[in-house]
Structure formats: C-alpha cells, structure tokens
PDB file of N, CA and C in Angstrom:
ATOM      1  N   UNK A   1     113.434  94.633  79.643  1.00  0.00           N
ATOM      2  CA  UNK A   1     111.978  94.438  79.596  1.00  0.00           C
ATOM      3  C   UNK A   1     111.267  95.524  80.406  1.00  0.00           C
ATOM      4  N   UNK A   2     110.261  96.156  80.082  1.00  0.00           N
ATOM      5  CA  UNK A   2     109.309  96.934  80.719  1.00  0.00           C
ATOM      6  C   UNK A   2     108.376  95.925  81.932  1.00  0.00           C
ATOM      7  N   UNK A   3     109.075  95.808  82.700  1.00  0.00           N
ATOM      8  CA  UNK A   3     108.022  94.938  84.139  1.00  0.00           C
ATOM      9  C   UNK A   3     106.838  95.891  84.686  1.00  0.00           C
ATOM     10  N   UNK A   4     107.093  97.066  84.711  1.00  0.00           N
ATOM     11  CA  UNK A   4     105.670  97.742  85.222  1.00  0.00           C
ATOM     12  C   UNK A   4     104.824  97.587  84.267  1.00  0.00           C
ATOM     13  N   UNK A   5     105.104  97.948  82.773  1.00  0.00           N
ATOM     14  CA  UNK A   5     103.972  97.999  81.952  1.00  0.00           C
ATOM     15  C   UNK A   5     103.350  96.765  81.659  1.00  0.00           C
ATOM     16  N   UNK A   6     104.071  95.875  82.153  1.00  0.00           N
ATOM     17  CA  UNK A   6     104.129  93.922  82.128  1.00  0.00           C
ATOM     18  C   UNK A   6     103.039  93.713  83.315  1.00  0.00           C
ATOM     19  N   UNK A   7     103.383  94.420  84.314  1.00  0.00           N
ATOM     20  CA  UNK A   7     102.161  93.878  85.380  1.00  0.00           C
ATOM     21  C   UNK A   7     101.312  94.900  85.088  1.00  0.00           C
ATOM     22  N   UNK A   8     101.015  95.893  84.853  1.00  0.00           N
ATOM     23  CA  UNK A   8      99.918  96.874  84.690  1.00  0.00           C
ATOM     24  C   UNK A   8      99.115  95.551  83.172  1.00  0.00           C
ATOM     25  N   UNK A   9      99.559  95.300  82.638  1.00  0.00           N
ATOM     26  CA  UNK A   9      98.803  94.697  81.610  1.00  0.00           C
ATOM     27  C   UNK A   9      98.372  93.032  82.136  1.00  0.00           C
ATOM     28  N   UNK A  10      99.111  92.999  83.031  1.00  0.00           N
ATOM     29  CA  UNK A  10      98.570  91.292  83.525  1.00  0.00           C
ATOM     30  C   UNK A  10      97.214  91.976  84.463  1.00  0.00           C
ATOM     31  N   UNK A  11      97.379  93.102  85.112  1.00  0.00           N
ATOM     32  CA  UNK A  11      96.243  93.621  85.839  1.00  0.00           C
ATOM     33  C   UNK A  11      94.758  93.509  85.381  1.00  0.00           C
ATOM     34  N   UNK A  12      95.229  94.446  84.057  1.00  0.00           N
ATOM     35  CA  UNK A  12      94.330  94.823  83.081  1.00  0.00           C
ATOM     36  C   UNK A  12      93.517  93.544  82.357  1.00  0.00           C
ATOM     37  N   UNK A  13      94.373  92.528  82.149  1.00  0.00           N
ATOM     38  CA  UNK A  13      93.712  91.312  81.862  1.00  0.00           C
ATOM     39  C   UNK A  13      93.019  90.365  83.224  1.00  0.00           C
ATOM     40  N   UNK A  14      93.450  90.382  84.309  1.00  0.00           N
ATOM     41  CA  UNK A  14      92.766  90.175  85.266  1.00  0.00           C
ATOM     42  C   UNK A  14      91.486  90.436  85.888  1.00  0.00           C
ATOM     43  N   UNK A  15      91.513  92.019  85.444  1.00  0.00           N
ATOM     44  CA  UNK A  15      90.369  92.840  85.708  1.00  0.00           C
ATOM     45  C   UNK A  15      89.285  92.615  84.898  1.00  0.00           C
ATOM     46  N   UNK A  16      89.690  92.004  83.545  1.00  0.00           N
ATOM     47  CA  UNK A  16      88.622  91.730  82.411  1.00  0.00           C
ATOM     48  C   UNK A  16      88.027  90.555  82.646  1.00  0.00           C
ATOM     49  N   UNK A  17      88.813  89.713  82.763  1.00  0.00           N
ATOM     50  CA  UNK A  17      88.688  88.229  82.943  1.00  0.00           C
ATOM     51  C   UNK A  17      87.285  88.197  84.257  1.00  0.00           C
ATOM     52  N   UNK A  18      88.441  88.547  85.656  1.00  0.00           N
ATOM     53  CA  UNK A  18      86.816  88.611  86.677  1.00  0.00           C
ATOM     54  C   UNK A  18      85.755  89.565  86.202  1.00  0.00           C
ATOM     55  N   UNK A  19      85.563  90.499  85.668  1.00  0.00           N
ATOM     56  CA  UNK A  19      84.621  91.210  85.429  1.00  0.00           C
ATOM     57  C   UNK A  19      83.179  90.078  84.600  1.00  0.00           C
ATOM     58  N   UNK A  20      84.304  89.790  83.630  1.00  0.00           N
ATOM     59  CA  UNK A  20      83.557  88.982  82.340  1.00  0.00           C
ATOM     60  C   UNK A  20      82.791  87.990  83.153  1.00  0.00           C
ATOM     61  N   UNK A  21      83.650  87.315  84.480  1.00  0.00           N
ATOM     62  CA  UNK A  21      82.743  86.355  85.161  1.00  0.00           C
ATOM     63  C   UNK A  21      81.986  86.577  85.714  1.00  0.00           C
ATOM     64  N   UNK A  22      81.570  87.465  86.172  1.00  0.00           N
ATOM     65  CA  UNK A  22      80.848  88.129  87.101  1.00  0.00           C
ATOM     66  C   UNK A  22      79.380  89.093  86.068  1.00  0.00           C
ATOM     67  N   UNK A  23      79.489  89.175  85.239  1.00  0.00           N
ATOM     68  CA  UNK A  23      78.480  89.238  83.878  1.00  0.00           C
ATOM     69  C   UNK A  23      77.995  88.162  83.599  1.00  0.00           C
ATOM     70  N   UNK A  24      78.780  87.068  83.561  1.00  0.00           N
ATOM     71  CA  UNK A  24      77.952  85.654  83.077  1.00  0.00           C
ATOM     72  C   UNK A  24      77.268  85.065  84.126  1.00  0.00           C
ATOM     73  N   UNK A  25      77.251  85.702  85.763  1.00  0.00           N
ATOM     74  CA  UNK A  25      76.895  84.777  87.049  1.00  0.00           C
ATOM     75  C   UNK A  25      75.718  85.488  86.917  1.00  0.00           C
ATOM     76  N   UNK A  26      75.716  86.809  86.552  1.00  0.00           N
ATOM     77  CA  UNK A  26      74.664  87.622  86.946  1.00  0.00           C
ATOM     78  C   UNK A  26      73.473  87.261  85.708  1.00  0.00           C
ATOM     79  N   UNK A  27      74.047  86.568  84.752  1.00  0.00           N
ATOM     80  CA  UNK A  27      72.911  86.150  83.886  1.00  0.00           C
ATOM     81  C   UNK A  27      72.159  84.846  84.284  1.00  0.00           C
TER      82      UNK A  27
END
C-alpha cells in the first residue's frame, strides 16, 4: 500500500472538510 500518498490524501480531505466549515460559519 502507498501510506504516504494515503495520509497526504486523508490531509487533503481534512483540509477541505475544515475549510468548507469555516465558509459556512462565516455565512
């Protein structure tokens, strides 16, 4: 299994996820 590219992509979905919340607080 590729584990770096495994956590680089759990990152990447992390990063979206809080972002996205942080767009909807600010509305």
């Amino acid at each position: 299994t590729d584990r770096k590219g495994h956590v680089i992509g759990m990152l990447e979905w992390a990063l979206d996820y809080i972002v996205g919340n942080i767009e909807v607080e600010e509305l």
